[in-house]
C-alpha atoms as a PDB file:
ATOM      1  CA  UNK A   1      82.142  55.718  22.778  1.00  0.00           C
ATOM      2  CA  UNK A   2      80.131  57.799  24.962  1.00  0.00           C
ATOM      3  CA  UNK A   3      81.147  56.315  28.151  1.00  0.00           C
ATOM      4  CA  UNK A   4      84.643  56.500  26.915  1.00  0.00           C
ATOM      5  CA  UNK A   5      84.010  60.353  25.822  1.00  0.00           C
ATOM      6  CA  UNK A   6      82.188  60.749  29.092  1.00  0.00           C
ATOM      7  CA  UNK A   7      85.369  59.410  31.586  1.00  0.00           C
ATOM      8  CA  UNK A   8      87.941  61.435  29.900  1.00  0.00           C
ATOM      9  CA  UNK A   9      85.345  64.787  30.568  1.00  0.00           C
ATOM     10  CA  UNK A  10      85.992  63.419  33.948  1.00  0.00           C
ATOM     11  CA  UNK A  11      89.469  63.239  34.069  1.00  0.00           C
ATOM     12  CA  UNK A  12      90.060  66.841  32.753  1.00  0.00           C
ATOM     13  CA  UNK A  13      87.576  68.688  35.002  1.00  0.00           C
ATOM     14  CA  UNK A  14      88.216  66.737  37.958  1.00  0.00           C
ATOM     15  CA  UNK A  15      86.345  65.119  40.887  1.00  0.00           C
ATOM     16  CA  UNK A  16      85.885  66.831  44.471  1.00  0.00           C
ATOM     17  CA  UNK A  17      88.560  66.576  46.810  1.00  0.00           C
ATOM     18  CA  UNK A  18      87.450  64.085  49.042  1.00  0.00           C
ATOM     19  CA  UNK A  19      85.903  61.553  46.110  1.00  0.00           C
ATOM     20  CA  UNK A  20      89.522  61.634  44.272  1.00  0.00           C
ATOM     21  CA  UNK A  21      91.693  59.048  45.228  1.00  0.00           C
ATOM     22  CA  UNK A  22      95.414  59.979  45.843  1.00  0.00           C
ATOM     23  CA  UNK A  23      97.364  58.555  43.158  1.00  0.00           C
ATOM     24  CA  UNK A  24     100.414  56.761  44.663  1.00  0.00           C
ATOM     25  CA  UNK A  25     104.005  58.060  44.330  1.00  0.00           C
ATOM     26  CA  UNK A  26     105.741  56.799  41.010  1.00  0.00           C
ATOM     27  CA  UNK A  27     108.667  55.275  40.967  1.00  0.00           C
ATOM     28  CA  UNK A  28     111.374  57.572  39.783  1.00  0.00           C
ATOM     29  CA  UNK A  29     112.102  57.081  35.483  1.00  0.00           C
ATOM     30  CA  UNK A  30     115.407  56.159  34.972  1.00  0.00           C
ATOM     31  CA  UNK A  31     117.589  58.898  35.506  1.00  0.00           C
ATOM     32  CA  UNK A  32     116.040  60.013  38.451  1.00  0.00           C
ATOM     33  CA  UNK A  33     113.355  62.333  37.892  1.00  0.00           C
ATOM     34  CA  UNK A  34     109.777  62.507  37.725  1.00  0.00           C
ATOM     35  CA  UNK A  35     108.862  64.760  35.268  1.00  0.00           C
ATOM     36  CA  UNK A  36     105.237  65.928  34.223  1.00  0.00           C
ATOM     37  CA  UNK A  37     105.860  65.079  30.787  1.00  0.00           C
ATOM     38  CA  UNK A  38     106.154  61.910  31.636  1.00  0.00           C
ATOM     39  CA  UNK A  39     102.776  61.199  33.709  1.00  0.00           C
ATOM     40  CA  UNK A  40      99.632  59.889  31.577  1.00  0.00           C
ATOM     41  CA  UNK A  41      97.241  62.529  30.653  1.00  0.00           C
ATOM     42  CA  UNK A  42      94.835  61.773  33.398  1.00  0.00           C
ATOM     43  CA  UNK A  43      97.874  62.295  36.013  1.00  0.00           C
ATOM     44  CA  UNK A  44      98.810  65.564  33.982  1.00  0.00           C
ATOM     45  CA  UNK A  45      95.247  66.526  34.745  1.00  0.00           C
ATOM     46  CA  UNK A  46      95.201  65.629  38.192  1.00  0.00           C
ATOM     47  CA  UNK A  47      98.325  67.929  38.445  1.00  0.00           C
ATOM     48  CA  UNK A  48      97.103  70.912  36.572  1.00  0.00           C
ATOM     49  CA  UNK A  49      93.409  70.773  38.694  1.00  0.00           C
ATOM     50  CA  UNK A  50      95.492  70.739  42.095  1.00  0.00           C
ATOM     51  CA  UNK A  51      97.983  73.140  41.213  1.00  0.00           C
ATOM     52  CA  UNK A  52      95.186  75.841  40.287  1.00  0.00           C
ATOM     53  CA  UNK A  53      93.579  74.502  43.659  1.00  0.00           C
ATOM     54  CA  UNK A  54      96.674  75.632  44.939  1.00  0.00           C
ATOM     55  CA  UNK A  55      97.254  79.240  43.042  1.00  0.00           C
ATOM     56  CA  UNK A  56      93.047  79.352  44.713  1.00  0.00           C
ATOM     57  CA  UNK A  57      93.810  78.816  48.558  1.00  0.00           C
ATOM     58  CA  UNK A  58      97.263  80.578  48.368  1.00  0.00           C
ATOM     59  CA  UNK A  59      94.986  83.586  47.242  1.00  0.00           C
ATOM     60  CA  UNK A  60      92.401  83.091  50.230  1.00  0.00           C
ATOM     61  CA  UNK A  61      95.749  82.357  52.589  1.00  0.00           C
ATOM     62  CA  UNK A  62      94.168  78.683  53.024  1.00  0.00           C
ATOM     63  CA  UNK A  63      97.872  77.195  54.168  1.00  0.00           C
ATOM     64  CA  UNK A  64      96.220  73.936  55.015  1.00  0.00           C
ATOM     65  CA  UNK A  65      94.514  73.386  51.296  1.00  0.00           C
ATOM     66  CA  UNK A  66      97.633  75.142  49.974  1.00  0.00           C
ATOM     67  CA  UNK A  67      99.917  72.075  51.901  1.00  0.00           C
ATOM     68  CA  UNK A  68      97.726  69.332  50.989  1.00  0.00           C
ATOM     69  CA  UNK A  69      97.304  70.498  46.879  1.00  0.00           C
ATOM     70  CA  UNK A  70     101.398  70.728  46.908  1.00  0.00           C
ATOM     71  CA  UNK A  71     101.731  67.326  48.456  1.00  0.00           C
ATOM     72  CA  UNK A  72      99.144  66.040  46.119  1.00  0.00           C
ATOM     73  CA  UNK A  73     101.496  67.554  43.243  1.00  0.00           C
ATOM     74  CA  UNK A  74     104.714  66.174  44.767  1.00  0.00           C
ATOM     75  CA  UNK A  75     103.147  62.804  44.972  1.00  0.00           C
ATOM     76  CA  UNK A  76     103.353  62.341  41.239  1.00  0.00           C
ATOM     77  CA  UNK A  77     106.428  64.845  39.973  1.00  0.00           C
ATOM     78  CA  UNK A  78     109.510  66.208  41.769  1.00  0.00           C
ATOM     79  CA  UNK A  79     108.469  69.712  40.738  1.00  0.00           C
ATOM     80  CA  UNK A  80     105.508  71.443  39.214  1.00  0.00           C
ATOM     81  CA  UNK A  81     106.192  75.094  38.215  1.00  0.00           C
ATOM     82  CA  UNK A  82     106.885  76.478  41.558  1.00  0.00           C
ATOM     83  CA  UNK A  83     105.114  74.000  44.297  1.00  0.00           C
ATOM     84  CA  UNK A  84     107.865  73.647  46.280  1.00  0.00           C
ATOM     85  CA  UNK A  85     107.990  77.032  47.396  1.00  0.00           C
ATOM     86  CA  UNK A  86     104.076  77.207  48.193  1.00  0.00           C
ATOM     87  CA  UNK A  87     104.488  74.231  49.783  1.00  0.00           C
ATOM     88  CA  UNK A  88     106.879  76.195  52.121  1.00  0.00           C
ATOM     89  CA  UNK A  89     104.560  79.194  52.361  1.00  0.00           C
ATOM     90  CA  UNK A  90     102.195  76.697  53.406  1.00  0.00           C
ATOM     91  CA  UNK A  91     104.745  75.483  56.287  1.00  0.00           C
ATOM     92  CA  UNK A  92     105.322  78.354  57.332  1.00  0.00           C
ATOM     93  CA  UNK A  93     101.843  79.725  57.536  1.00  0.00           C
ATOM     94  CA  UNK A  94     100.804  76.452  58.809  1.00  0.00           C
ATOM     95  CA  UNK A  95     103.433  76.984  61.508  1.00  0.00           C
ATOM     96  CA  UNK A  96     102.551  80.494  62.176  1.00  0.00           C
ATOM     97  CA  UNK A  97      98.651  79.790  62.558  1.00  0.00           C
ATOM     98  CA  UNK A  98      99.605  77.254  65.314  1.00  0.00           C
ATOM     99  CA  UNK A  99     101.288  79.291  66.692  1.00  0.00           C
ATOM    100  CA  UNK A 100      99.175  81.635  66.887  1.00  0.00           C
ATOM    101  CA  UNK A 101      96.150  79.439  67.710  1.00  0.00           C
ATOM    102  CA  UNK A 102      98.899  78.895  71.075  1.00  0.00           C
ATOM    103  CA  UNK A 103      99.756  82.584  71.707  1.00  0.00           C
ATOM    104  CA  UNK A 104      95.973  82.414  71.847  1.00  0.00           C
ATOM    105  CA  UNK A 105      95.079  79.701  74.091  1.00  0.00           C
ATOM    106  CA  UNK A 106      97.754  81.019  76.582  1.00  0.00           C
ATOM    107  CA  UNK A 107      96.264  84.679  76.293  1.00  0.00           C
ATOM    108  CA  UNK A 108      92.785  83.337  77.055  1.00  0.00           C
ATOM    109  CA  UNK A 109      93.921  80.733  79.963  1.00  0.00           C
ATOM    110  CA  UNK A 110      96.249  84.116  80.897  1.00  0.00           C
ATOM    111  CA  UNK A 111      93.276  86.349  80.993  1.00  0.00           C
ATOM    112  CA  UNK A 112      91.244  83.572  82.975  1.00  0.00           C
ATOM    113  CA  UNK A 113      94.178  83.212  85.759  1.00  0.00           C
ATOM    114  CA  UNK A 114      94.367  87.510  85.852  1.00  0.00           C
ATOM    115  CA  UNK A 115      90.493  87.363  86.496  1.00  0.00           C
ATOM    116  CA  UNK A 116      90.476  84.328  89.072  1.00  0.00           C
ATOM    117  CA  UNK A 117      93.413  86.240  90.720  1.00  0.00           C
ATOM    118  CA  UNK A 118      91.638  89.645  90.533  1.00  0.00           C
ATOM    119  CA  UNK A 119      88.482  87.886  92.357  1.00  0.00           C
ATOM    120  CA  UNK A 120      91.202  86.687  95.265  1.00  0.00           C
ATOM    121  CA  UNK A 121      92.932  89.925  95.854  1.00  0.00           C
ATOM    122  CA  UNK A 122      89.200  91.220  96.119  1.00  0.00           C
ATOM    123  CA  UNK A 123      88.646  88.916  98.858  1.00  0.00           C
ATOM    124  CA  UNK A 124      91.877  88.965 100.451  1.00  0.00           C
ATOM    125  CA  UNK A 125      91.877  93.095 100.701  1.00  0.00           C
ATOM    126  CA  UNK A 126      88.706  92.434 102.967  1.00  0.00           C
ATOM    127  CA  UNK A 127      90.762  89.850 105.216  1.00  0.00           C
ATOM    128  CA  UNK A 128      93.354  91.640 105.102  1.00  0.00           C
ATOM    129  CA  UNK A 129      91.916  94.736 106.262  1.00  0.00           C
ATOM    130  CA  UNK A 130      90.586  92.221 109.189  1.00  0.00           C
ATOM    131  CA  UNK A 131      93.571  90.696 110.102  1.00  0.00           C
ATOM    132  CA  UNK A 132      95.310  94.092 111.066  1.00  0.00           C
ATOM    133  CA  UNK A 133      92.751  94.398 113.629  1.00  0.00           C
ATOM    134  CA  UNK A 134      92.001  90.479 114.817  1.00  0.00           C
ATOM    135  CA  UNK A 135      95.032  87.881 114.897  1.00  0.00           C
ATOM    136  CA  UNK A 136      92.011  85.352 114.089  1.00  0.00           C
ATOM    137  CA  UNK A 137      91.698  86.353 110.941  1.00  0.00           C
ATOM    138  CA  UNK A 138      95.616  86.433 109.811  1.00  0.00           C
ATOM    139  CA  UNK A 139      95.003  81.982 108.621  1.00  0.00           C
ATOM    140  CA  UNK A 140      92.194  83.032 106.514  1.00  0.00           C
ATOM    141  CA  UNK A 141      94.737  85.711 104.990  1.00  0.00           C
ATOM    142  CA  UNK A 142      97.065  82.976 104.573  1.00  0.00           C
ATOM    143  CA  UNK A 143      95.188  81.015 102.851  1.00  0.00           C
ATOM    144  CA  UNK A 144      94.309  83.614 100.188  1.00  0.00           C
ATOM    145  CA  UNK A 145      97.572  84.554  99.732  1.00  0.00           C
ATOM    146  CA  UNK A 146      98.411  80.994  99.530  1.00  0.00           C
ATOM    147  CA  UNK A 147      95.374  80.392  96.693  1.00  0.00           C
ATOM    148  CA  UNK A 148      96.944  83.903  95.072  1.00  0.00           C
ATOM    149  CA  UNK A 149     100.618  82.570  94.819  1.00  0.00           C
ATOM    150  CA  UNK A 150      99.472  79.337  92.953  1.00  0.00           C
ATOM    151  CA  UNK A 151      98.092  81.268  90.474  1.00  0.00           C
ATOM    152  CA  UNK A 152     100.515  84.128  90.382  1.00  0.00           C
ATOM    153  CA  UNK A 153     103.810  83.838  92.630  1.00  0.00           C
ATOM    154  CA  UNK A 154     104.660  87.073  92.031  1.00  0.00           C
ATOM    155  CA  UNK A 155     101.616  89.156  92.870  1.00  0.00           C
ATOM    156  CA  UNK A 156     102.430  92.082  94.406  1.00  0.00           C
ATOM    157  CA  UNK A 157      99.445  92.746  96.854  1.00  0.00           C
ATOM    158  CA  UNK A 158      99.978  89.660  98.635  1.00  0.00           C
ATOM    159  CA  UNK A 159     103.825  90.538  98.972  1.00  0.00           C
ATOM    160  CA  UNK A 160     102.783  93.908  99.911  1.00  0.00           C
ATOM    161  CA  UNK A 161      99.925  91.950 102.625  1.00  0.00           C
ATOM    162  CA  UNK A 162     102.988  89.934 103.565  1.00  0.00           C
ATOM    163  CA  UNK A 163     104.759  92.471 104.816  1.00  0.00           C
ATOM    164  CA  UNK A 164     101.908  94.819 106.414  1.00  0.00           C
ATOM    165  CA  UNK A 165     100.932  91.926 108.323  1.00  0.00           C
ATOM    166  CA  UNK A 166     104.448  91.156 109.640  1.00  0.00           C
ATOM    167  CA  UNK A 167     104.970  94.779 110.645  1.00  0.00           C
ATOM    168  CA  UNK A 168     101.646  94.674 112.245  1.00  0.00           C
ATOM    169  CA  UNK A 169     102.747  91.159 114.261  1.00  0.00           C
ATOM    170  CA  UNK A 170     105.919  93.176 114.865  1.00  0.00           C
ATOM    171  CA  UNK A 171     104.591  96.367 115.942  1.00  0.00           C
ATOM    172  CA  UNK A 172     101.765  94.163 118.461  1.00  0.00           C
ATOM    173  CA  UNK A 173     104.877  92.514 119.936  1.00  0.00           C
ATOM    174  CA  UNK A 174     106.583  95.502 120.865  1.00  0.00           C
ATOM    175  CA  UNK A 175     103.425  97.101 122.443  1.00  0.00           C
ATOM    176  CA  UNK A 176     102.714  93.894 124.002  1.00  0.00           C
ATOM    177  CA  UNK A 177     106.177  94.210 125.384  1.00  0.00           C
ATOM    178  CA  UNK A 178     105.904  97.774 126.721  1.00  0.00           C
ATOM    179  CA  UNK A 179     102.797  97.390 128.274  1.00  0.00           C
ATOM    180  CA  UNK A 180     104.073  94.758 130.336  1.00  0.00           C
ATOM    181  CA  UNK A 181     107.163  96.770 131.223  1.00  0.00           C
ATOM    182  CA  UNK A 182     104.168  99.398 132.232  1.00  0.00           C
ATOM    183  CA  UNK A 183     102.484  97.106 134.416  1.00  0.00           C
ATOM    184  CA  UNK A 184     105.348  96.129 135.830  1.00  0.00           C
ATOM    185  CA  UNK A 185     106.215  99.719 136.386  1.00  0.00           C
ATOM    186  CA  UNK A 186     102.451 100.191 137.600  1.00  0.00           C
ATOM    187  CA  UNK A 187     103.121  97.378 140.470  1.00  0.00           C
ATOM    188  CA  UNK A 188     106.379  98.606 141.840  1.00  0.00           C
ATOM    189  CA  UNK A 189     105.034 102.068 142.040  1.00  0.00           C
ATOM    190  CA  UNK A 190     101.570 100.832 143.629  1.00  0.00           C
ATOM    191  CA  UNK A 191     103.691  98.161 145.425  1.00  0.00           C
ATOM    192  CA  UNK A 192     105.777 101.402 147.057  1.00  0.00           C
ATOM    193  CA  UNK A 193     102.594 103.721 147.397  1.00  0.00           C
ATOM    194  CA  UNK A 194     101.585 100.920 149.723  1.00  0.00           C
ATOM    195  CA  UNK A 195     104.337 100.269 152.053  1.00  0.00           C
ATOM    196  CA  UNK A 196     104.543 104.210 152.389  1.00  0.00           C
ATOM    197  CA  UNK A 197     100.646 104.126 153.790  1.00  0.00           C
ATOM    198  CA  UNK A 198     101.803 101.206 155.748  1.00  0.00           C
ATOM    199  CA  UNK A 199     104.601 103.485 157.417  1.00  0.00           C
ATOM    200  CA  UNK A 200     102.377 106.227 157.215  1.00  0.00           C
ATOM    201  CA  UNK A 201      99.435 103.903 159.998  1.00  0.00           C
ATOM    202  CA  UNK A 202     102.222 102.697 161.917  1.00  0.00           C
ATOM    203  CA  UNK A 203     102.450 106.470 162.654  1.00  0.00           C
ATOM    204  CA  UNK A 204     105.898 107.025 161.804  1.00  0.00           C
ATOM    205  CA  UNK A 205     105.178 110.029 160.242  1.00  0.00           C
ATOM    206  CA  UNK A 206     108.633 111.167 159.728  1.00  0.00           C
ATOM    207  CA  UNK A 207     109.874 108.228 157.748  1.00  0.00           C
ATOM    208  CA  UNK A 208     106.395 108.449 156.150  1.00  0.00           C
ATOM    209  CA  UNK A 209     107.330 111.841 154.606  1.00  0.00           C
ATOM    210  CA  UNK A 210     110.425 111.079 153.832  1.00  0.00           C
ATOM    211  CA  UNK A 211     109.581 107.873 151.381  1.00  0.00           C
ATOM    212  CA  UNK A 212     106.573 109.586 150.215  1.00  0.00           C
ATOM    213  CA  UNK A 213     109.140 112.173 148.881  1.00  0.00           C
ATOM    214  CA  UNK A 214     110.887 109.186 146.802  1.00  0.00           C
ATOM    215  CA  UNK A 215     107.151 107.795 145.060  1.00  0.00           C
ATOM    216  CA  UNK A 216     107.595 109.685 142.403  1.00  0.00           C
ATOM    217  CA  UNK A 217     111.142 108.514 141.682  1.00  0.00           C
ATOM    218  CA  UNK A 218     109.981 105.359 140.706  1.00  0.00           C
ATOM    219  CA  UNK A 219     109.249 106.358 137.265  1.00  0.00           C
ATOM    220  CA  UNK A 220     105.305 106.224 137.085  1.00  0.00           C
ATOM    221  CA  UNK A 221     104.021 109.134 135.500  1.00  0.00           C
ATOM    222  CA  UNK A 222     100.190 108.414 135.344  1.00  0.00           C
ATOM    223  CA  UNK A 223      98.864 111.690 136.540  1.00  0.00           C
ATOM    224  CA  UNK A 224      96.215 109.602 138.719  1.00  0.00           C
ATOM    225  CA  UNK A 225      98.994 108.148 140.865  1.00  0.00           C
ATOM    226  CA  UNK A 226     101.170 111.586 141.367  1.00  0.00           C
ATOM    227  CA  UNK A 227      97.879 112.831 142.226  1.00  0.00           C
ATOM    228  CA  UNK A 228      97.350 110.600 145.412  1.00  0.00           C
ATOM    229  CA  UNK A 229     101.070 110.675 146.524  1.00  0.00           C
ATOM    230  CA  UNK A 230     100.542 114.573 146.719  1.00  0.00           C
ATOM    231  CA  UNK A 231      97.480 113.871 148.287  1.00  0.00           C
ATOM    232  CA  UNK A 232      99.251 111.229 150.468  1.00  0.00           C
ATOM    233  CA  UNK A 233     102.274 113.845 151.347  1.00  0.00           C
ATOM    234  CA  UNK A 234      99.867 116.812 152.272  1.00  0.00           C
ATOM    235  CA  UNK A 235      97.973 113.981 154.269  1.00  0.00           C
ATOM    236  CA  UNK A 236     101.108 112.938 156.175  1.00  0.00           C
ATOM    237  CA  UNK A 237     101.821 116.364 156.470  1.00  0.00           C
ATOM    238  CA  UNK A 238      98.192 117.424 158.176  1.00  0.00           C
ATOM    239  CA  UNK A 239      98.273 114.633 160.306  1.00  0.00           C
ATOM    240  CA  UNK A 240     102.039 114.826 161.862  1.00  0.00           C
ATOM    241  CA  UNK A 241     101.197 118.625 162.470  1.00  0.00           C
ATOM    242  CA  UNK A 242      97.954 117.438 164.470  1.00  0.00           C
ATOM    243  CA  UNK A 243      99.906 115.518 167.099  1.00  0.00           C
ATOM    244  CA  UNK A 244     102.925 117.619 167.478  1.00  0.00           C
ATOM    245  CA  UNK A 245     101.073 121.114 167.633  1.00  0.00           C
ATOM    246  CA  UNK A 246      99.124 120.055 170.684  1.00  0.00           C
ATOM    247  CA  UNK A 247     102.221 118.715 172.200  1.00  0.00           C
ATOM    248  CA  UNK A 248     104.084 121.964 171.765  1.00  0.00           C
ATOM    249  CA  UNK A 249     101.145 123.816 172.875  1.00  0.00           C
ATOM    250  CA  UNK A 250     101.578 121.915 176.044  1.00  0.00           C
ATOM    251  CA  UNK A 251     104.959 122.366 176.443  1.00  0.00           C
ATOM    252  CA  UNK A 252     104.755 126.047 175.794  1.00  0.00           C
ATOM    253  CA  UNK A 253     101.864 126.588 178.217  1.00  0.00           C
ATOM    254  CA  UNK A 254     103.308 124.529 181.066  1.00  0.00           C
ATOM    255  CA  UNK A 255     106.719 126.785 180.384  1.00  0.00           C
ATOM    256  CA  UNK A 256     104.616 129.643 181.729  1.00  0.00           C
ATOM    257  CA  UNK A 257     103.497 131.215 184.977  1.00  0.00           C
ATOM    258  CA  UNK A 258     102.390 128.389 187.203  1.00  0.00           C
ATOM    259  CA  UNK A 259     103.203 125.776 184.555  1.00  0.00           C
ATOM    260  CA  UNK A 260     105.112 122.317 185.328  1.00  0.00           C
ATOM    261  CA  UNK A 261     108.846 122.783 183.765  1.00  0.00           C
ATOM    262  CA  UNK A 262     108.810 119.151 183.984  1.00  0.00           C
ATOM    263  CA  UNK A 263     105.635 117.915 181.987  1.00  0.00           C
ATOM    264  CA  UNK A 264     106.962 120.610 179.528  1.00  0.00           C
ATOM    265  CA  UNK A 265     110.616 118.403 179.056  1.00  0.00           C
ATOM    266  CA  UNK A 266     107.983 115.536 178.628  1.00  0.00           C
ATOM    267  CA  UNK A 267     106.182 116.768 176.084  1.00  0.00           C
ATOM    268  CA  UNK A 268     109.271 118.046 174.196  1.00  0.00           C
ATOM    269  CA  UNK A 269     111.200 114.763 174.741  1.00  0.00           C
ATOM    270  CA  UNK A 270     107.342 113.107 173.221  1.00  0.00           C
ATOM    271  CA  UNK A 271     107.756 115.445 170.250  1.00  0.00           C
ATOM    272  CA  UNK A 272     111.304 114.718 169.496  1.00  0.00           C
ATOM    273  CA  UNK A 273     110.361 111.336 169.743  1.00  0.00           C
ATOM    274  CA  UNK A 274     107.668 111.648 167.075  1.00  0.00           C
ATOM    275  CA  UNK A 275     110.125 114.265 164.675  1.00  0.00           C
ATOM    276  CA  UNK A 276     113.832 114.485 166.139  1.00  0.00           C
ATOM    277  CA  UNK A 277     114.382 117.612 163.927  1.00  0.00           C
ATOM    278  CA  UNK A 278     111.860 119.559 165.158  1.00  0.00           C
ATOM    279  CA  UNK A 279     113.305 122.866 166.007  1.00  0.00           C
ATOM    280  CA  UNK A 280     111.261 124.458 168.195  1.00  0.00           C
ATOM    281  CA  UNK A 281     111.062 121.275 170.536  1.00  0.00           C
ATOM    282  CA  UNK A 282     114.595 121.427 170.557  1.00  0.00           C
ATOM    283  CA  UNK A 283     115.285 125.125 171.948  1.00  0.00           C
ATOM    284  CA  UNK A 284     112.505 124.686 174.125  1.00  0.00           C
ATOM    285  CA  UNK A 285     113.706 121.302 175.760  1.00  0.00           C
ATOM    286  CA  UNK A 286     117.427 123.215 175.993  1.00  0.00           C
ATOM    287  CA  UNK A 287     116.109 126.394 177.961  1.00  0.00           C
ATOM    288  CA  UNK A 288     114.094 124.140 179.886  1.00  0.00           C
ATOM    289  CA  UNK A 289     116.958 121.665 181.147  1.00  0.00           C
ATOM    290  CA  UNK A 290     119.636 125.064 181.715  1.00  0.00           C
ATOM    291  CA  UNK A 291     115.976 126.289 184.139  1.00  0.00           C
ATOM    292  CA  UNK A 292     115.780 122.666 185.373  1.00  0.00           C
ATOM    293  CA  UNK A 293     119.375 121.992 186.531  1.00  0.00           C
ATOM    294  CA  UNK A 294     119.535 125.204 188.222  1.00  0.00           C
ATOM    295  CA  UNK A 295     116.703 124.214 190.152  1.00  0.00           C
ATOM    296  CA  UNK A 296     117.957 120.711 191.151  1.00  0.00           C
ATOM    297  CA  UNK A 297     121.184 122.534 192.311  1.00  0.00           C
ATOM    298  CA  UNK A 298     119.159 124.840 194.370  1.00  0.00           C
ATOM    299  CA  UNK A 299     116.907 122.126 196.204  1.00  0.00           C
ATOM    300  CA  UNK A 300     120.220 119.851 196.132  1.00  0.00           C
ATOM    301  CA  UNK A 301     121.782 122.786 198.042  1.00  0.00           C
ATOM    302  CA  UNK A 302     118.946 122.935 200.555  1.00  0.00           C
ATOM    303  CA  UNK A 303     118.640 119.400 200.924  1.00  0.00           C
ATOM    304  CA  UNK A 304     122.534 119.843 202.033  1.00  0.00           C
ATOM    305  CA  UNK A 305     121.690 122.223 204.547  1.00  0.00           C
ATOM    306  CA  UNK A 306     118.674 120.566 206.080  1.00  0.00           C
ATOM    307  CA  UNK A 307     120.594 117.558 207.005  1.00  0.00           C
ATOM    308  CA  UNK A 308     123.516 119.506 208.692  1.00  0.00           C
ATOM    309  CA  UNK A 309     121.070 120.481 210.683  1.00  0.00           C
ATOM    310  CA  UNK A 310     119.417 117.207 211.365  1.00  0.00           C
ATOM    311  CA  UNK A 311     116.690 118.484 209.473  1.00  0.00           C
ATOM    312  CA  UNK A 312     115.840 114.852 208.310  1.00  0.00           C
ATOM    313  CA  UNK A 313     112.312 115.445 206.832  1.00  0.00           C
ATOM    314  CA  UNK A 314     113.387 118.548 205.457  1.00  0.00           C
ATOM    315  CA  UNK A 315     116.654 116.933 203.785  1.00  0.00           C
ATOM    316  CA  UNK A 316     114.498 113.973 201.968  1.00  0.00           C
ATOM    317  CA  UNK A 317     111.930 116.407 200.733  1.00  0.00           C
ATOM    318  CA  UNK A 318     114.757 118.741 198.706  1.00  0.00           C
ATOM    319  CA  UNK A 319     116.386 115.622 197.580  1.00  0.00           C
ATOM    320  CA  UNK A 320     113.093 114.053 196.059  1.00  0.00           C
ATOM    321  CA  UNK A 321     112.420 117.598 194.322  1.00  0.00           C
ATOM    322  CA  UNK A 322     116.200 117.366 193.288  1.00  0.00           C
ATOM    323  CA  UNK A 323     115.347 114.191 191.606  1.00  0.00           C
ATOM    324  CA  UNK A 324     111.916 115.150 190.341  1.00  0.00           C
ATOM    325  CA  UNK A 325     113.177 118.697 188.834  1.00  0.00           C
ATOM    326  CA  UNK A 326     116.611 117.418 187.984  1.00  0.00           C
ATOM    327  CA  UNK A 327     116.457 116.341 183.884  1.00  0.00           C
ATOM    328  CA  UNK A 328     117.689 112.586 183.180  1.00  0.00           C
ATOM    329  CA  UNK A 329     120.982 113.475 181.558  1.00  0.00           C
ATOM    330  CA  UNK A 330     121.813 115.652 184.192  1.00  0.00           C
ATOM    331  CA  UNK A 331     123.019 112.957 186.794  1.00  0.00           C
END
């Protein structure tokens, strides 16, 4: 009697969870259903302890005791007051919790990738910064950028990198490309300067001058080289004046009382030679040949009338000073 008394104590208060056996699904009574009324008292009992289990975790929002008390229910009858719908609630909370336990683990692997990604744009601002300064450093930025995009394709900064550096590569190439165009420039004008001091010691100081004049056509601006072709001009200049003004000097003096009319032609035929323009060489050598031919004609005439009179010594003498005093182009 008192073990009798003592299992069916048992039966109504109920044994923990995970002590009670499951009871295994019944076979359907004829007609279909499984009703409570028709499960043995200790099965009722089982039912009734689960289903305030139930009422219990669906107070404390427990959806996983909440799904396993309804299932234990279902197990035995098709329904139990309303176990089917906290079975759903269970589902669905079930559902949502994993869900959320997800949203979770993606925030938190999120937040992980944001901070791995912050500690690479760190790094890569400090290449960066680098490789707009040294090409040597522009792999190392690649790589970053490279780590960056693995972890985040779409970060801005290294887009924004990207592009600074390509300007930058673009920007170097065109000042690469105009200071070669300037050294070019830089040679043809030096390369010009030269042959002009070559013209200028082959003392052709006329032509000198005149390509001097043209230096700074060549479209070097530096104010260092249009500096020394002024100096080169005024030096031209100085030194052309230094060997005509003595000539003229000479010319002038010998054009005077006592003075040789013909070493004067010679020394304006020397500076016409040197500067065909020169004015002043010019009149002078013209009043000097109208003086010279005049002369000629005067010892031709006497030369005449020295050998009518068998004056042979006489006769050469006039004819040599005719040919001495008579100018080249004057036959």
């Amino acid at each position: 009697t008192i073990v009798v008394l003592g299992l069916f104590v048992m039966a109504m208060l109920g044994t923990p969870d995970d002590e009670k056996p499951k009871p295994p699904p019944k076979k359907p009574v004829a007609g279909g259903m499984r009703r409570f009324a028709d499960l043995t008292p200790k099965d009722q009992a089982f039912v009734r302890d689960n289903y305030k289990q139930l009422l219990t975790a669906h107070e404390k929002k427990d959806f996983q005791i909440m799904f396993e008390r309804a299932g234990n229910i279902l197990s035995l009858v098709d329904e139990y007051n309303d176990t089917k719908n906290y079975e759903q609630i269970a589902k669905r909370g079930l559902e949502q919790a994993e869900e959320e336990k997800k949203r979770k683990e993606l925030e938190a692997k999120q937040q992980k990738v944001r901070e791995e990604v912050a500690k690479l744009v760190e790094k890569g601002q400090a290449v960066f910064e680098r490789a707009l300064k040294e090409p040597g450093a522009r792999s190392e930025l690649d790589s970053v950028i490279g780590e960056i995009y693995a972890k985040d394709p779409n970060n801005s900064k290294a887009k924004e990198w990207k592009e600074r550096i390509k300007d930058q590569i673009e920007q170097e190439r065109q000042a690469e490309k105009l200071a070669r165009g300037r050294e070019e420039l830089r040679q043809r004008a030096e390369g010009e300067y030269s042959r002009v001091e070559s013209i200028f010691k082959q003392e052709k100081y006329i032509e000198a001058i005149k390509e001097a004049e043209k230096l700074a056509d060549v479209g070097w601006t530096e104010a260092e080289y249009l500096d020394r072709v002024e100096k080169l001009k005024v030096d031209i200049r100085e030194k052309l004046r230094s060997v005509l003004d003595p000539l003229l000097l000479e010319a002038k003096n010998q054009r005077g009382e006592g003075g040789d009319l013909v070493k004067a032609l010679d020394k304006y035929n020397e500076v016409l030679r040197i500067d065909s323009t020169n004015q002043e060489a010019r009149d002078g050598l013209g009043e000097i040949r109208q003086v010279l031919v005049l002369r000629a004609k005067r010892f031709y005439a006497e030369a005449i009338l020295a050998e009518s009179i068998s004056d042979m010594a006489e006769a050469k003498e006039k004819y040599e000073k005719c040919l001495h005093t008579a100018p080249d182009e004057a036959g």
